[in-house]
N, C-alpha and C. Protein backbone atom coordinates (compact mmCIF):
# COMPACT_ATOMS: atom_id res chain seq x y z
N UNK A 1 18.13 -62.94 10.07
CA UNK A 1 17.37 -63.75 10.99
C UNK A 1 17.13 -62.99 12.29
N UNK A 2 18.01 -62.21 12.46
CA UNK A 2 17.78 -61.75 14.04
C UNK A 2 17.34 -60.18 14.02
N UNK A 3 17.06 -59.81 12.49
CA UNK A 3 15.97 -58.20 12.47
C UNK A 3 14.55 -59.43 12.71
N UNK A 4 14.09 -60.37 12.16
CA UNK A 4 13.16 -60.74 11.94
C UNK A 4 12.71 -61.22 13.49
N UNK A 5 13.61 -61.63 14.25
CA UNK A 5 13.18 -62.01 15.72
C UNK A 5 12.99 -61.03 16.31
N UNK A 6 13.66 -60.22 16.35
CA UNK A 6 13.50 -58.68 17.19
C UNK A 6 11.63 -58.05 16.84
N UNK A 7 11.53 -58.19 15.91
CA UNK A 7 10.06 -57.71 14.68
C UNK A 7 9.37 -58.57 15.50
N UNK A 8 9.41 -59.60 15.78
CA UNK A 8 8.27 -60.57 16.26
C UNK A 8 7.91 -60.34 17.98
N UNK A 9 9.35 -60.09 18.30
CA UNK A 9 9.59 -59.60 20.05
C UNK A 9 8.30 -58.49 19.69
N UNK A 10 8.63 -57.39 19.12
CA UNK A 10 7.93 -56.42 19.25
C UNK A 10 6.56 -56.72 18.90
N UNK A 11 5.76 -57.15 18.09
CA UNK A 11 4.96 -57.00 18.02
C UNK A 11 4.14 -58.47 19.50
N UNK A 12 5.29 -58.92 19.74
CA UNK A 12 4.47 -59.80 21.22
C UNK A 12 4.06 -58.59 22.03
N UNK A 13 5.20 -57.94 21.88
CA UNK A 13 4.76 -56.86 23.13
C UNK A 13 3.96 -55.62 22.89
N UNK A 14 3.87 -55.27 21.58
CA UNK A 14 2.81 -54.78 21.41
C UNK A 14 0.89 -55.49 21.54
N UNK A 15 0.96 -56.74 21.07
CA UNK A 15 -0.16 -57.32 21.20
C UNK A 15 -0.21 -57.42 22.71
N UNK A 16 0.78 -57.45 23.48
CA UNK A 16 0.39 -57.33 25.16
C UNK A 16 -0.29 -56.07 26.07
N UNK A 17 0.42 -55.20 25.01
CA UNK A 17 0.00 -53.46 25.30
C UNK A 17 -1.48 -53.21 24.91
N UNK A 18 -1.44 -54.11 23.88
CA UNK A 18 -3.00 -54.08 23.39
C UNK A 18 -4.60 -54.33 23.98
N UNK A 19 -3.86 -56.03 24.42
CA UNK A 19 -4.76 -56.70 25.33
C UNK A 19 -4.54 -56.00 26.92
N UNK A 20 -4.02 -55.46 26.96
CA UNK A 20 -3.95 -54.86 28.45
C UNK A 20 -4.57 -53.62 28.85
N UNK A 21 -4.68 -52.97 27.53
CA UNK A 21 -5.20 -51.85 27.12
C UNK A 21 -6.41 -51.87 27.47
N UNK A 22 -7.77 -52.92 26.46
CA UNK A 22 -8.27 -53.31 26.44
C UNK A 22 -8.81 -54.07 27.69
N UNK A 23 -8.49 -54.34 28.70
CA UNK A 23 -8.89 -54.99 29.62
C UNK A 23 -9.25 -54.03 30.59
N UNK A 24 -8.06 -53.07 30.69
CA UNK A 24 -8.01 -51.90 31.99
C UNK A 24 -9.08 -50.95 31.25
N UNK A 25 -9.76 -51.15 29.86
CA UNK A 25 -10.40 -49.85 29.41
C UNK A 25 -12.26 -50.39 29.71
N UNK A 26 -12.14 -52.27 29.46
CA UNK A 26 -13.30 -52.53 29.70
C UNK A 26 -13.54 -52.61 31.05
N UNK A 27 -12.47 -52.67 32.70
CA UNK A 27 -13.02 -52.20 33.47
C UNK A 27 -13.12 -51.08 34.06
N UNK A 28 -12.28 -50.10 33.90
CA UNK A 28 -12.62 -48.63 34.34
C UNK A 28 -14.16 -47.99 33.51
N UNK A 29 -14.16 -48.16 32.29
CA UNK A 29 -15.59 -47.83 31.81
C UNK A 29 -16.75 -48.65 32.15
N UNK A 30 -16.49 -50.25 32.40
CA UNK A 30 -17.68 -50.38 33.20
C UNK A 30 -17.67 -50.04 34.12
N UNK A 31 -17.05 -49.81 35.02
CA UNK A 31 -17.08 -49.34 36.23
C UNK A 31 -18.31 -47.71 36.43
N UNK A 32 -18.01 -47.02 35.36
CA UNK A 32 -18.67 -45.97 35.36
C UNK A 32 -20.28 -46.34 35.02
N UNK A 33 -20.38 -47.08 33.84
CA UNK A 33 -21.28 -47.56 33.20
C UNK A 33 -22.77 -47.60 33.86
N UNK A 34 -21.85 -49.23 34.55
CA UNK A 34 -22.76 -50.19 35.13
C UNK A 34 -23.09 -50.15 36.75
N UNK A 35 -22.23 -49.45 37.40
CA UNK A 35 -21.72 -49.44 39.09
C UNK A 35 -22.06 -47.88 39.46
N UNK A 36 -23.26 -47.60 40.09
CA UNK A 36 -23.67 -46.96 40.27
C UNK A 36 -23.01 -46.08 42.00
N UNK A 37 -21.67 -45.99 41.31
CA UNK A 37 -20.82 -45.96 42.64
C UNK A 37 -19.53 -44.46 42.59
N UNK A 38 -18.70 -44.92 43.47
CA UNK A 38 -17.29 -44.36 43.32
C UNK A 38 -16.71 -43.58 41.71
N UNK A 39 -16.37 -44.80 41.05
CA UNK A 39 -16.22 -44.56 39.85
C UNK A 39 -17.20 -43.59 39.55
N UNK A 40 -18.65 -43.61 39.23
CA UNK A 40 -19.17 -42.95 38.59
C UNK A 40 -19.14 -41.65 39.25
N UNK A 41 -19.26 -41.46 40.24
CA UNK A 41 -18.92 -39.86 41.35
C UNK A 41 -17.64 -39.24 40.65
N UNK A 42 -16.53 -40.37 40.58
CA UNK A 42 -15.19 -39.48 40.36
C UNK A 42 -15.11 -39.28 38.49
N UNK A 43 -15.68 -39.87 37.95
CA UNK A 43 -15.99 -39.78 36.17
C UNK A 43 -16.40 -38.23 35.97
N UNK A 44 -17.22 -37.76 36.82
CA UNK A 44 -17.63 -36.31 36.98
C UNK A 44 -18.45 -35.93 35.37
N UNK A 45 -18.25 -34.87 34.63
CA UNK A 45 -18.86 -34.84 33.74
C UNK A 45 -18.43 -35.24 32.18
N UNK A 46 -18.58 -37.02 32.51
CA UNK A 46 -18.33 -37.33 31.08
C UNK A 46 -19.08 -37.69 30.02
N UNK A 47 -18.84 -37.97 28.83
CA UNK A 47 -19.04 -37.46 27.76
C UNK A 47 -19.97 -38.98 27.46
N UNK A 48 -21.44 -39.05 27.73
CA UNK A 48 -21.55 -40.44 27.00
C UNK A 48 -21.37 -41.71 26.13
N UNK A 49 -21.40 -40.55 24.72
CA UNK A 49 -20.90 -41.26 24.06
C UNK A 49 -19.68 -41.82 23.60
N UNK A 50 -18.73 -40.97 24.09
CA UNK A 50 -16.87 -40.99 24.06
C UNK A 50 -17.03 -42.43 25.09
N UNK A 51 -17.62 -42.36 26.54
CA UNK A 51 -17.85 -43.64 27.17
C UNK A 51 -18.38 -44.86 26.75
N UNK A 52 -19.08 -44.50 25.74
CA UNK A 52 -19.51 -45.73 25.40
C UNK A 52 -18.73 -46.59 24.21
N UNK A 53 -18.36 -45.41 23.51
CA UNK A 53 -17.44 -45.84 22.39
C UNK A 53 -16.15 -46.42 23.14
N UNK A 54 -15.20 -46.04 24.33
CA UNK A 54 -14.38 -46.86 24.45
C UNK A 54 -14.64 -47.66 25.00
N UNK A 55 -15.82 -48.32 25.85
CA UNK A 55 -15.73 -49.32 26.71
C UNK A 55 -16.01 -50.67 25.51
N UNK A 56 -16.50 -50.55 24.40
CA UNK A 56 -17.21 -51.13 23.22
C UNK A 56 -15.81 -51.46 23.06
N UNK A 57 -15.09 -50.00 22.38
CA UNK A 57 -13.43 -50.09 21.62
C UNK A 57 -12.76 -51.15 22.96
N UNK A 58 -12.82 -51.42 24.20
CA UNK A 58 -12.16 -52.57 24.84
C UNK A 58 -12.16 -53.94 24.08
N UNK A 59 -13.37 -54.15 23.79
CA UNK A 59 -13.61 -55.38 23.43
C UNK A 59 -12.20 -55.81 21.63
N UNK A 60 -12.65 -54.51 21.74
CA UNK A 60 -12.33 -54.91 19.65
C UNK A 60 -10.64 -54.77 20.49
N UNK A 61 -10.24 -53.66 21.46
CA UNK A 61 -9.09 -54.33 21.52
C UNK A 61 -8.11 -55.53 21.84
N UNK A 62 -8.94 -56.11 22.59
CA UNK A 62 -8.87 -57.46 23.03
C UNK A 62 -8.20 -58.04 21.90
N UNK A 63 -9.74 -58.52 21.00
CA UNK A 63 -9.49 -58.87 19.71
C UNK A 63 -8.34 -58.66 18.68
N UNK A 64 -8.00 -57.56 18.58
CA UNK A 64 -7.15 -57.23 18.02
C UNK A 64 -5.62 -57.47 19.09
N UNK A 65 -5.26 -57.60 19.92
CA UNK A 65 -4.33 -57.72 20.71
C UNK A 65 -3.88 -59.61 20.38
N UNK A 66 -5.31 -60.31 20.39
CA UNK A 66 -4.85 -61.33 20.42
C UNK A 66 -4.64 -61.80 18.99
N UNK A 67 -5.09 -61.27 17.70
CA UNK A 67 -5.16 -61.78 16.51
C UNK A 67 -3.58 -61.31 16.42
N UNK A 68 -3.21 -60.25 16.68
CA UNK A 68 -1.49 -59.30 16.30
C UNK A 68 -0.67 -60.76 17.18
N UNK A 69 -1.28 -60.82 18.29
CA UNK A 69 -0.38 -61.80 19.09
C UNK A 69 -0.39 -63.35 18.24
N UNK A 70 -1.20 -63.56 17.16
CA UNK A 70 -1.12 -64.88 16.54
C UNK A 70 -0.60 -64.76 15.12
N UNK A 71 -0.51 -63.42 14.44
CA UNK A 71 -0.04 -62.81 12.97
C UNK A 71 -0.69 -62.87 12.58
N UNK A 72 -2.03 -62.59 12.73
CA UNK A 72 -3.26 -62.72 11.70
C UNK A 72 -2.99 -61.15 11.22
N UNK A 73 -3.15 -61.57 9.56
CA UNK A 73 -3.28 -60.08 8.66
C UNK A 73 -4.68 -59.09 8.82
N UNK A 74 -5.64 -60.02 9.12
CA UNK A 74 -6.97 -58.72 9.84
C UNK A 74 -6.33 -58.19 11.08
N UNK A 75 -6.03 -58.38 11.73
CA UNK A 75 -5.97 -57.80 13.08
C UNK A 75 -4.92 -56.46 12.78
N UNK A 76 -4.01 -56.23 11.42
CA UNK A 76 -3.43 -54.92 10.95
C UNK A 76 -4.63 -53.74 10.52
N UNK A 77 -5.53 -54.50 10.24
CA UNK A 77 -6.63 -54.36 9.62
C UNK A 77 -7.79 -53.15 10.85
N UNK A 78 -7.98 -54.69 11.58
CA UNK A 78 -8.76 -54.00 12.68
C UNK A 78 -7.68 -52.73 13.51
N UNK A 79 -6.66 -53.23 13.94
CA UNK A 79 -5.91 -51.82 14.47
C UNK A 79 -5.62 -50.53 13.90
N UNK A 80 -5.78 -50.70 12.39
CA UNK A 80 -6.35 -49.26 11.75
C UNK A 80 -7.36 -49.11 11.62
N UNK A 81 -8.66 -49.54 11.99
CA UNK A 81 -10.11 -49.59 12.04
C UNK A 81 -10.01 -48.67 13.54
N UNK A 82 -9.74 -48.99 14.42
CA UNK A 82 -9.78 -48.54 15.80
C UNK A 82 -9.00 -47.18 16.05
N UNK A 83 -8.03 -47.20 15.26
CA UNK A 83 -7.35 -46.08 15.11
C UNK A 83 -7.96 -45.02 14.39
N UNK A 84 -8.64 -45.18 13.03
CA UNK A 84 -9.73 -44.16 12.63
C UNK A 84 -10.66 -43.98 13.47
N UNK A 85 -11.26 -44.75 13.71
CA UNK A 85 -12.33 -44.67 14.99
C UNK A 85 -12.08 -43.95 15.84
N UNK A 86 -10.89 -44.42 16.47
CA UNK A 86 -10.87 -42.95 17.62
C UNK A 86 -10.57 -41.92 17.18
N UNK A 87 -10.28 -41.61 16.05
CA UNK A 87 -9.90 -40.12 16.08
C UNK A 87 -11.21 -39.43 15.42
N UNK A 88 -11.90 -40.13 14.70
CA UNK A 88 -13.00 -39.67 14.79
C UNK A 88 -14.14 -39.40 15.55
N UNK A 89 -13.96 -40.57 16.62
CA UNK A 89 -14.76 -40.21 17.73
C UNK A 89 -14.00 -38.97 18.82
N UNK A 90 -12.90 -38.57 18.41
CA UNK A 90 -12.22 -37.70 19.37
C UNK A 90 -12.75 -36.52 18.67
N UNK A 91 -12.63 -36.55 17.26
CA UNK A 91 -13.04 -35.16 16.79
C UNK A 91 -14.69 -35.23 17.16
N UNK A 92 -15.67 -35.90 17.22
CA UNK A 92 -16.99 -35.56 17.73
C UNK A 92 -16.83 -35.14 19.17
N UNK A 93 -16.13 -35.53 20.00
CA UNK A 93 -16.15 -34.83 21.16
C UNK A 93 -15.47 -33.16 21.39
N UNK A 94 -14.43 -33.21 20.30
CA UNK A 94 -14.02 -31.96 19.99
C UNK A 94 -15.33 -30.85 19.47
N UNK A 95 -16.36 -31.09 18.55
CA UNK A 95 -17.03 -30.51 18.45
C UNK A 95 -18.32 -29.99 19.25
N UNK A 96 -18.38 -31.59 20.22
CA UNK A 96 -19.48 -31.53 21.45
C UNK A 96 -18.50 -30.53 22.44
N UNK A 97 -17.64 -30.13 22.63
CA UNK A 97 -16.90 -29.14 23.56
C UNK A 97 -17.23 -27.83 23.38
N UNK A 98 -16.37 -27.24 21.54
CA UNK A 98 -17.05 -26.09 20.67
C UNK A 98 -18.01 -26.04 21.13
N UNK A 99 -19.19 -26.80 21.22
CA UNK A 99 -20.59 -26.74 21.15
C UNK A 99 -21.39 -26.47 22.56
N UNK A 100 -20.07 -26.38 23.37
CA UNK A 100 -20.37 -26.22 25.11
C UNK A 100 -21.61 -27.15 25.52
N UNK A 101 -20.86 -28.35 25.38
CA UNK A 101 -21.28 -29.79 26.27
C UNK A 101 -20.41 -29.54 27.57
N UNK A 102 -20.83 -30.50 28.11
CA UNK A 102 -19.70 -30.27 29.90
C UNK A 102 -19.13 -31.78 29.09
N UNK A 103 -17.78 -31.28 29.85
CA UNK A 103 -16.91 -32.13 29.28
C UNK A 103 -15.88 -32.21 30.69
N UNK A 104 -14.71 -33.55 30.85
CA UNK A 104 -13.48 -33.48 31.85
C UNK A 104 -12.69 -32.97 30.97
N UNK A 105 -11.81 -32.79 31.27
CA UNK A 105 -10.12 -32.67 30.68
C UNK A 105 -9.63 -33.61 30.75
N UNK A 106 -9.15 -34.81 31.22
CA UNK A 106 -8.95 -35.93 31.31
C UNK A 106 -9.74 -36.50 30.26
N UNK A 107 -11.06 -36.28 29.96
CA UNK A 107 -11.76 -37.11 28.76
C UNK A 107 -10.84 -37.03 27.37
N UNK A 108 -10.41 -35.27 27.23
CA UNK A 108 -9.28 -34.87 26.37
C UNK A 108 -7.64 -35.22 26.06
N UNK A 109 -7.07 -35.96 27.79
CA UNK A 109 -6.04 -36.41 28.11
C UNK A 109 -5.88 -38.15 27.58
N UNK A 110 -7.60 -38.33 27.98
CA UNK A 110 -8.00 -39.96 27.29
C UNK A 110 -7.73 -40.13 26.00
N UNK A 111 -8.46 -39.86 25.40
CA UNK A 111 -8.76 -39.74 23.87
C UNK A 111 -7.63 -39.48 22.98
N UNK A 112 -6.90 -38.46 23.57
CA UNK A 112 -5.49 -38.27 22.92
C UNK A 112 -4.34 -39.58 22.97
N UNK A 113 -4.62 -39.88 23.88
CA UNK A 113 -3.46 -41.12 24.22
C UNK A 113 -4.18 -42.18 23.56
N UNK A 114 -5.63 -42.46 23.66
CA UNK A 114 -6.16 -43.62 22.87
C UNK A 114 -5.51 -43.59 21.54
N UNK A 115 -6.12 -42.50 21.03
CA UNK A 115 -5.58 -42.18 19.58
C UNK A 115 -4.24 -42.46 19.43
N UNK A 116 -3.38 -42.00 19.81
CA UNK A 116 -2.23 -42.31 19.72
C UNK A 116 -1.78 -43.70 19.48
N UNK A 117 -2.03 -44.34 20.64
CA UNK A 117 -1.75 -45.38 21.18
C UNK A 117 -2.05 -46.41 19.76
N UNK A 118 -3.38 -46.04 19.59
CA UNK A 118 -3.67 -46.91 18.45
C UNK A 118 -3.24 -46.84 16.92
N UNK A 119 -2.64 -45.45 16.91
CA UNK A 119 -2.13 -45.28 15.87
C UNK A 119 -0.79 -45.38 15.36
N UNK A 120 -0.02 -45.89 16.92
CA UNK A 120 0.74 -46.20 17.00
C UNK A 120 1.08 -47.82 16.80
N UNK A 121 -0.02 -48.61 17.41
CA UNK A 121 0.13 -49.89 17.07
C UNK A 121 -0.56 -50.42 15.55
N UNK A 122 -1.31 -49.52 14.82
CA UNK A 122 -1.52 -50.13 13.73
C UNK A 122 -0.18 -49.47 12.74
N UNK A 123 0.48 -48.58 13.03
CA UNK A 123 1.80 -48.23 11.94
C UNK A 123 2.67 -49.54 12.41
N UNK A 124 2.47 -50.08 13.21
CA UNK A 124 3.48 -51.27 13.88
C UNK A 124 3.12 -52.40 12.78
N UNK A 125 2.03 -52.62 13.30
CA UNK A 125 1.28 -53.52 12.61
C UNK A 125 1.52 -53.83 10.81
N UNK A 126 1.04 -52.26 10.39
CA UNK A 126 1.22 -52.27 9.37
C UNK A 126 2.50 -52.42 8.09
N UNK A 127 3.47 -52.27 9.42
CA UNK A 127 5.00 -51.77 9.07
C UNK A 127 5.44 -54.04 8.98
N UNK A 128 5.13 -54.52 9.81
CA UNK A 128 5.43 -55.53 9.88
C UNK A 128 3.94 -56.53 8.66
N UNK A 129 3.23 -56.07 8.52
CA UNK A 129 2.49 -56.34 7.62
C UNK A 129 3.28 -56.35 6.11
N UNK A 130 3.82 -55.14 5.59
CA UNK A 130 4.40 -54.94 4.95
C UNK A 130 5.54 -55.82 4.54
N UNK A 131 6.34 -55.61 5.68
CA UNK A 131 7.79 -56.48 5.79
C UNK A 131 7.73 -58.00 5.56
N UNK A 132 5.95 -58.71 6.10
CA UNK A 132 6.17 -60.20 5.50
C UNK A 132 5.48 -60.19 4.25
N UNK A 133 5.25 -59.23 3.25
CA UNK A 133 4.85 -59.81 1.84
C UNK A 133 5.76 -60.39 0.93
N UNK A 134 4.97 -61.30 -0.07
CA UNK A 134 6.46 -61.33 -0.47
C UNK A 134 7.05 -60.71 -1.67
N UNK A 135 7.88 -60.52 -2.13
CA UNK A 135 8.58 -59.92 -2.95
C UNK A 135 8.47 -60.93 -4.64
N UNK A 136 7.55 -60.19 -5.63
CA UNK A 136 7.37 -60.60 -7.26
C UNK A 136 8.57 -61.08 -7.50
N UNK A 137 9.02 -61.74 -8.11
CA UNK A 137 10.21 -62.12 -8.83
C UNK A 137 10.18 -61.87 -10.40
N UNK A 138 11.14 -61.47 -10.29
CA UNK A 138 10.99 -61.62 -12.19
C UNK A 138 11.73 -62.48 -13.00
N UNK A 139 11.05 -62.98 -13.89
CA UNK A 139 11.53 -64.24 -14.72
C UNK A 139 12.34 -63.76 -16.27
């Protein structure tokens, strides 16, 4: 009873990491976006589409923060959706670099931790996905 409470602690607090994620990612990228300001001066030379893909990826994290926070089995789903996603969108920016695009380092510092991050919460996800199926019996 009390591995199974601990499992649930965690994934509260992962779905909090999620939605928080997600919140601080949809306003620092709008910020660049839409605000023809500060932000966008200090963004310096970033990568459009890497920008556009995470300020989008805010939203789905949301989503996914709050479905993990209710046990919905898509939301294991969507957090390995987002997790391929970024790393595929990390490897297109990897190649727009090769390809001598202007790029930050920080865009590289981003992307890595996104990735991570997300690939970290869908093995969570998935790990506790796992753990509530239930077990065939045999007759």
């Amino acid at each position: 009873m009390m591995a199974h409470s601990g499992r649930a602690i965690w994934m509260r607090v992962i779905s909090l990491i999620a939605i928080g994620f997600g919140l601080l990612t949809l306003q620092e990228g709008g910020a660049v976006l839409f605000v023809d300001g500060a932000a966008r001066q200090a963004a310096g030379d970033y990568v459009p589409f890497v920008l556009w893909f995470n300020f989008l990826a805010g939203f789905a994290y949301i989503v996914a923060g709050v479905g993990l926070w209710m046990r919905r089995r898509w939301a294991m789903w969507l957090a390995v959706a987002i997790a391929v996603a970024s790393a595929l969108v990390f490897l297109a920016f990897g190649v727009h670099v090769v390809l001598g695009g202007a790029w930050e380092r920080r865009t590289a510092a981003a992307m890595t931790l996104r990735t991570l991050v997300w690939a970290g919460i869908a093995a969570m996800a998935w790990r506790r996905s796992a753990a509530n199926v239930p077990v065939a019996r045999e007759h």
